[in-house]
N, C-alpha and C. Protein backbone atom coordinates (compact mmCIF):
# COMPACT_ATOMS: atom_id res chain seq x y z
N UNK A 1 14.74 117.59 -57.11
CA UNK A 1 14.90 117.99 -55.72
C UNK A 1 13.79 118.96 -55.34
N UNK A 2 13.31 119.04 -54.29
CA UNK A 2 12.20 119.84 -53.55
C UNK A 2 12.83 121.00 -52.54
N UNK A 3 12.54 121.70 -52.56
CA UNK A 3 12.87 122.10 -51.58
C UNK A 3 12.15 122.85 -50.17
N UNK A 4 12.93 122.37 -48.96
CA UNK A 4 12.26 122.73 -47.96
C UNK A 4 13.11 123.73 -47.33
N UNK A 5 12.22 124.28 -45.96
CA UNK A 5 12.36 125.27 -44.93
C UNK A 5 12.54 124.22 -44.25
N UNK A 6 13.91 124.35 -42.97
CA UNK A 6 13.94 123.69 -40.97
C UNK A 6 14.25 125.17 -40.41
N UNK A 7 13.76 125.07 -39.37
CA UNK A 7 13.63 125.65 -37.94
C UNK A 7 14.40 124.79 -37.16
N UNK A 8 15.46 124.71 -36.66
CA UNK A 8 16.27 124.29 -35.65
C UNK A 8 16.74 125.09 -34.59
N UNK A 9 16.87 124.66 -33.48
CA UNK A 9 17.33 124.83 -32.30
C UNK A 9 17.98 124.43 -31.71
N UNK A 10 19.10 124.72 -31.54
CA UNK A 10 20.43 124.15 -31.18
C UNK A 10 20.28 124.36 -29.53
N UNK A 11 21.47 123.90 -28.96
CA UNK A 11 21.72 124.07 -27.25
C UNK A 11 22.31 125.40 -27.44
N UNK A 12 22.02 126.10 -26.19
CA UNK A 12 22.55 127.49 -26.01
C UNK A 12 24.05 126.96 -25.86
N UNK A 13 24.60 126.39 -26.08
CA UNK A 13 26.07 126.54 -25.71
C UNK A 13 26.90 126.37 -27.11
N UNK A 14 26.32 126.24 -28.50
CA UNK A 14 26.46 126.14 -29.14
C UNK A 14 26.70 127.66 -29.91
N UNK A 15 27.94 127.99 -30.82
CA UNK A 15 27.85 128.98 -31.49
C UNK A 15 27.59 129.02 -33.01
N UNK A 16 27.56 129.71 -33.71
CA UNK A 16 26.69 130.08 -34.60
C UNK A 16 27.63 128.92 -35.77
N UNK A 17 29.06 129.30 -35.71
CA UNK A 17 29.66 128.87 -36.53
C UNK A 17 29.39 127.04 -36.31
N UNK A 18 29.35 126.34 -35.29
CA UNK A 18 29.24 125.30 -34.97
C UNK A 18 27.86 125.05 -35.47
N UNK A 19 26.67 126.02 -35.98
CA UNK A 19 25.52 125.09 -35.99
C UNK A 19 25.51 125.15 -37.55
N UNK A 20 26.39 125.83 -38.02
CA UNK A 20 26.45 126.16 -39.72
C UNK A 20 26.68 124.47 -40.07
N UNK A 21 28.19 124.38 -39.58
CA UNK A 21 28.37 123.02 -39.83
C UNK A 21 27.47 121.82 -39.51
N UNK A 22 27.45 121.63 -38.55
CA UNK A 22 26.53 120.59 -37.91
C UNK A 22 25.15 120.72 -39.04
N UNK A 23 24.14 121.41 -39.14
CA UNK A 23 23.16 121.46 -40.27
C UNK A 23 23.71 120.90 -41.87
N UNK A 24 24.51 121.77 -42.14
CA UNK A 24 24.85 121.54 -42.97
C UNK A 24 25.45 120.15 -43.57
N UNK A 25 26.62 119.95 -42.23
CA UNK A 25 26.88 118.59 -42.96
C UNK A 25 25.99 117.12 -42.81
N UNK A 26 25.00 117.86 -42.06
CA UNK A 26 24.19 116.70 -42.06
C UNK A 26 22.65 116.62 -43.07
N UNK A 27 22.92 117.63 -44.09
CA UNK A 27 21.97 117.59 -45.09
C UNK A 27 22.67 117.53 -46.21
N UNK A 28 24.18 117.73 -46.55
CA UNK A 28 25.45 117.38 -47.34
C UNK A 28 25.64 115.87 -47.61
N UNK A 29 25.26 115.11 -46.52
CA UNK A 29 25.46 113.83 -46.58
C UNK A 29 24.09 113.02 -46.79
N UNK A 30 22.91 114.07 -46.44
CA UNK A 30 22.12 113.24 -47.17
C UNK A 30 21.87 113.78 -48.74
N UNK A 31 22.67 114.21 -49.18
CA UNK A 31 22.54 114.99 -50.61
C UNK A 31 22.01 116.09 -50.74
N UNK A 32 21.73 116.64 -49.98
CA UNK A 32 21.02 117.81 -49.96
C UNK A 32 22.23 119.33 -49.88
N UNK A 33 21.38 120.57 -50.93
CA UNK A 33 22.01 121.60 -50.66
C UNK A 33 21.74 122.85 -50.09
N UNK A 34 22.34 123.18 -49.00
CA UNK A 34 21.89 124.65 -48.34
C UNK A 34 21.49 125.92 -49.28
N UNK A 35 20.18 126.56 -49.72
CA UNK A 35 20.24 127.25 -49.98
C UNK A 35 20.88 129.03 -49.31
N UNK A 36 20.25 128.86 -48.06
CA UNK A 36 19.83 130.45 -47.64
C UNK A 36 20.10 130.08 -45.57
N UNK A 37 20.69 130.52 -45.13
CA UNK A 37 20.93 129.95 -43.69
C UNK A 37 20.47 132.01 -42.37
N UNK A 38 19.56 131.79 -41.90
CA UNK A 38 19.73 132.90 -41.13
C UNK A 38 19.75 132.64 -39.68
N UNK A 39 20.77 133.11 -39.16
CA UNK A 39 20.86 132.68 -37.81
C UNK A 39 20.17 134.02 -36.91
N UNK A 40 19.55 133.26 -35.61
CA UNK A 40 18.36 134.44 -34.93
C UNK A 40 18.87 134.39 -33.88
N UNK A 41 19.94 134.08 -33.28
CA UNK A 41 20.62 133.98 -32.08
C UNK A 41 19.96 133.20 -31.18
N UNK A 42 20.30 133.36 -29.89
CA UNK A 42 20.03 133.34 -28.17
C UNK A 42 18.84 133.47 -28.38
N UNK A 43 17.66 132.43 -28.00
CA UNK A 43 16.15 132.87 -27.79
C UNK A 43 15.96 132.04 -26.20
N UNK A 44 15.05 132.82 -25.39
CA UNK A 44 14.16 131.84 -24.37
C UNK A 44 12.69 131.57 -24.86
N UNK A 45 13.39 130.06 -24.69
CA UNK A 45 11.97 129.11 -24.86
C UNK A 45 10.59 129.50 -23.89
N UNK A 46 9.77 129.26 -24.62
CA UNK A 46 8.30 129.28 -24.34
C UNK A 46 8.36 128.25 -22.95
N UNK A 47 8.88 127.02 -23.27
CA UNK A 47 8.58 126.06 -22.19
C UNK A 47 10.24 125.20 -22.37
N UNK A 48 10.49 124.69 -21.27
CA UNK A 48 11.77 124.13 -21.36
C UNK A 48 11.27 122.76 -22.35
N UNK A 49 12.80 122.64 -23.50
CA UNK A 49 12.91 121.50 -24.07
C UNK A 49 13.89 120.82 -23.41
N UNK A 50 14.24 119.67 -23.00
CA UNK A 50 14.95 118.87 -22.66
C UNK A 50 16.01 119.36 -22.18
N UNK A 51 15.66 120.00 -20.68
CA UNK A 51 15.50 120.71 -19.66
C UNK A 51 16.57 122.30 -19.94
N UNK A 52 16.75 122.43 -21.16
CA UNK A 52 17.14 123.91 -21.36
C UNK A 52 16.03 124.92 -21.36
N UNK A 53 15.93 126.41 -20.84
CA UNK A 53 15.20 127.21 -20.82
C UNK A 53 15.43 128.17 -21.84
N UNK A 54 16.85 128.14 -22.47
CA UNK A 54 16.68 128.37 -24.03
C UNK A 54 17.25 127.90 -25.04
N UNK A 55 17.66 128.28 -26.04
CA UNK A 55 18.23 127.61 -27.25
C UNK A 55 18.51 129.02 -28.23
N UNK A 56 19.59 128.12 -29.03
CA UNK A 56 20.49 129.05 -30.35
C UNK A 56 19.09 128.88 -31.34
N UNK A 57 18.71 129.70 -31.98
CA UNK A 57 17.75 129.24 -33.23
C UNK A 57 18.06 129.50 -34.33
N UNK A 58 18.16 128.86 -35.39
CA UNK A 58 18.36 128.88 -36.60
C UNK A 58 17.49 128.48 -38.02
N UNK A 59 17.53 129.59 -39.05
CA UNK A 59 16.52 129.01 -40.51
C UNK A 59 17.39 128.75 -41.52
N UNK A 60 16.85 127.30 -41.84
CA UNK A 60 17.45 126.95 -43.28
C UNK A 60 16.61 126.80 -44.14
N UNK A 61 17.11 127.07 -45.51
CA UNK A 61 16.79 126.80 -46.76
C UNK A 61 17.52 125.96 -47.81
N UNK A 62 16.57 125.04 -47.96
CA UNK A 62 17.68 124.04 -48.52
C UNK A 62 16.85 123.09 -49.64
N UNK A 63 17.63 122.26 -50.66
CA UNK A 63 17.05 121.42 -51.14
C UNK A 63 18.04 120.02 -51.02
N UNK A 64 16.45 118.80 -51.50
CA UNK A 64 16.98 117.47 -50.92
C UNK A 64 15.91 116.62 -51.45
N UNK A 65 16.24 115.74 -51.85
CA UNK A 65 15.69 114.51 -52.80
C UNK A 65 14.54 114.43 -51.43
N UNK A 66 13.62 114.28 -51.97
CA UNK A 66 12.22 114.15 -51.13
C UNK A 66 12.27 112.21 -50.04
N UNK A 67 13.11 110.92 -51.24
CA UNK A 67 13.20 110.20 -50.26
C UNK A 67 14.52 110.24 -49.12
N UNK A 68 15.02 111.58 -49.08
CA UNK A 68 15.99 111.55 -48.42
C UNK A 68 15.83 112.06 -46.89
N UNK A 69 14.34 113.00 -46.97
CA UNK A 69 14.05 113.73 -45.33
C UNK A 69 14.05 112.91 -44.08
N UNK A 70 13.78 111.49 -44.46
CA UNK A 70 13.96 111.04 -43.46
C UNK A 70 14.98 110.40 -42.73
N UNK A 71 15.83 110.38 -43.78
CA UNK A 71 17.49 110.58 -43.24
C UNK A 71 17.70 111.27 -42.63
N UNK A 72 17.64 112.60 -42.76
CA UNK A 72 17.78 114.00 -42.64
C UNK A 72 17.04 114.25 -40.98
N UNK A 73 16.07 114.16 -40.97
CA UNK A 73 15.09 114.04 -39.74
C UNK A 73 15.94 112.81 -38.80
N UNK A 74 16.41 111.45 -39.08
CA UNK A 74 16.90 110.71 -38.14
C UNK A 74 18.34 111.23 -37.77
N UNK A 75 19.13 111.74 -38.72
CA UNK A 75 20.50 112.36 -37.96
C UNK A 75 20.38 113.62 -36.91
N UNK A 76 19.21 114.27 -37.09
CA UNK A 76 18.82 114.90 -36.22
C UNK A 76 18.76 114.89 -35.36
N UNK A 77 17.68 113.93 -35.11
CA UNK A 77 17.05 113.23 -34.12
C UNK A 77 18.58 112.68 -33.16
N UNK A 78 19.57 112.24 -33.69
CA UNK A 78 20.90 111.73 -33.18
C UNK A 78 21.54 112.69 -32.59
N UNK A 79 21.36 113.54 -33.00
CA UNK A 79 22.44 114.34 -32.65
C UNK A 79 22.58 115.50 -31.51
N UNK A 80 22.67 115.66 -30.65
CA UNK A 80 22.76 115.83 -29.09
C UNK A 80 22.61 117.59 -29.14
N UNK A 81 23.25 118.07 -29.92
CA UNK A 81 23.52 119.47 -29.89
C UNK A 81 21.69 120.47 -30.59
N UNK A 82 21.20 119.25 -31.08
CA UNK A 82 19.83 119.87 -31.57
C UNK A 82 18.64 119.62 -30.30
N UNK A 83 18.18 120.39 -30.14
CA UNK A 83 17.08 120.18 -29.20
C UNK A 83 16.12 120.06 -30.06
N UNK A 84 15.62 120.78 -30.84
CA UNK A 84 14.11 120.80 -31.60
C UNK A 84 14.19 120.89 -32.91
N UNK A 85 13.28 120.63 -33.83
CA UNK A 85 13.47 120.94 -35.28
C UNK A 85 12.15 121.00 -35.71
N UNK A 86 11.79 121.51 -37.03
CA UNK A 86 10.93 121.56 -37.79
C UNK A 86 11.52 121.60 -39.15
N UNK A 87 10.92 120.92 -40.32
CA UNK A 87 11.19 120.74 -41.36
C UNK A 87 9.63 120.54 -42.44
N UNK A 88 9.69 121.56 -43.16
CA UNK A 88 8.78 121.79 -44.25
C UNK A 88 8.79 122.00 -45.20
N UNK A 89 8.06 121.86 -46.31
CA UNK A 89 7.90 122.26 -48.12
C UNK A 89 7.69 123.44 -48.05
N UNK A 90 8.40 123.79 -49.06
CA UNK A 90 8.32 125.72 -49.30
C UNK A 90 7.50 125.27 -50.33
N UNK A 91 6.34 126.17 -50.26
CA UNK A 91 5.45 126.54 -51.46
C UNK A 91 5.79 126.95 -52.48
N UNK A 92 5.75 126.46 -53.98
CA UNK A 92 5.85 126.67 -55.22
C UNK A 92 5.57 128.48 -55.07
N UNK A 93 5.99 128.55 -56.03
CA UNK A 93 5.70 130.44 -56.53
C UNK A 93 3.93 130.76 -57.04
N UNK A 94 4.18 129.56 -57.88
CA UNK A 94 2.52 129.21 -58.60
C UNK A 94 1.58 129.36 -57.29
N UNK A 95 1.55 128.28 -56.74
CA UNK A 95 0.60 127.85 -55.84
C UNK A 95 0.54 129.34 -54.78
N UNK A 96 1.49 130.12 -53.98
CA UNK A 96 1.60 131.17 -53.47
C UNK A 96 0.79 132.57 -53.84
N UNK A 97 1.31 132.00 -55.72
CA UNK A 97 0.53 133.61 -56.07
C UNK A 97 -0.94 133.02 -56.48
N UNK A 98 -1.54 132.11 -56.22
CA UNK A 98 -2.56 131.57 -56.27
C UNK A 98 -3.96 131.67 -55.11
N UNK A 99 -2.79 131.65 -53.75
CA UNK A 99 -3.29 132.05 -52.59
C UNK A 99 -3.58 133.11 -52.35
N UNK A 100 -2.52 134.20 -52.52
CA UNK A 100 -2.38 135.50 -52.52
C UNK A 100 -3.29 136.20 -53.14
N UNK A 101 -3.77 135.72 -54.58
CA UNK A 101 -4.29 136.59 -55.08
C UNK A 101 -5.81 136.07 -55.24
N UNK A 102 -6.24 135.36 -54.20
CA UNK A 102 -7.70 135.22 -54.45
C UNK A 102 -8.66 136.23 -53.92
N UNK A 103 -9.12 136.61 -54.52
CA UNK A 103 -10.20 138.31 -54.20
C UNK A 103 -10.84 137.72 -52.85
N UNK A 104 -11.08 138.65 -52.42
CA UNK A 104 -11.95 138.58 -51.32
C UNK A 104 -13.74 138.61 -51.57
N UNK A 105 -14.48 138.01 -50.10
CA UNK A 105 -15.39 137.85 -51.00
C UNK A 105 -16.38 139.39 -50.45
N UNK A 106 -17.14 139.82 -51.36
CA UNK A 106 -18.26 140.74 -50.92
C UNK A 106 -19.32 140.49 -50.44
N UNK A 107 -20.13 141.53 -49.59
CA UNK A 107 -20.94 141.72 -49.09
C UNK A 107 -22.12 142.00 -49.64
C-alpha cells in the first residue's frame, strides 16, 4: 500500500461529522485506510466552484493499493456533497531527507 495525502472540499452545508464518513467510507470500500484526518472548517473560495462561494475543507491521510485511486477519484467524482478534491503521494522519509538536506550552493 502507498500512501497518499486528499484535500477535499465538501459543500458548506455539510458538517464535519458527515464529511468524516462520507471520505472515509469511500476509501474503506476501496480498501483503503484513513491514517490522520484534519478538519479546517468553513473556508471562502478563491473563485466559486460549482456555484458555491465557499466550502467545508478537509485533509486526509490515508493508505490504498495504488490500482485502487482511481476508484477512489471516480466515487468522488459521484458524489454530490464534494465539490473539489486533490489527491497525492506523500513523499518517502528517504527521498524528503534527501531534498532537505542538499547543501546549498556557494558563491
Amino acid at each position: 500500500m502507498k500512501k497518499y495525502e486528499a484535500l477535499v472540499i465538501f459543500s458548506p452545508s455539510v458538517t464535519g461529522l458527515d464529511t468524516k464518513n462520507a471520505f472515509e467510507e469511500l476509501a474503506k470500500k476501496s480498501g483503503g485506510n484513513i491514517l490522520n484526518r484534519v478538519e479546517m472548517g468553513k473556508r471562502f473560495l478563491g473563485y466559486p466552484v460549482k456555484k458555491s462561494k465557499e466550502g467545508y475543507v478537509v485533509a486526509f491521510d490515508f493508505e490504498l493499493m495504488p490500482d485502487k485511486v482511481a476508484e477512489l477519484k471516480r466515487s468522488l467524482d459521484l458524489n454530490e456533497d464534494v465539490l473539489k478534491y486533490t489527491i497525492v503521494i506523500k513523499e518517502t522519509s528517504k527521498a524528503a531527507i534527501k531534498l532537505g538536506a542538499a547543501p546549498a550552493e556557494k558563491r
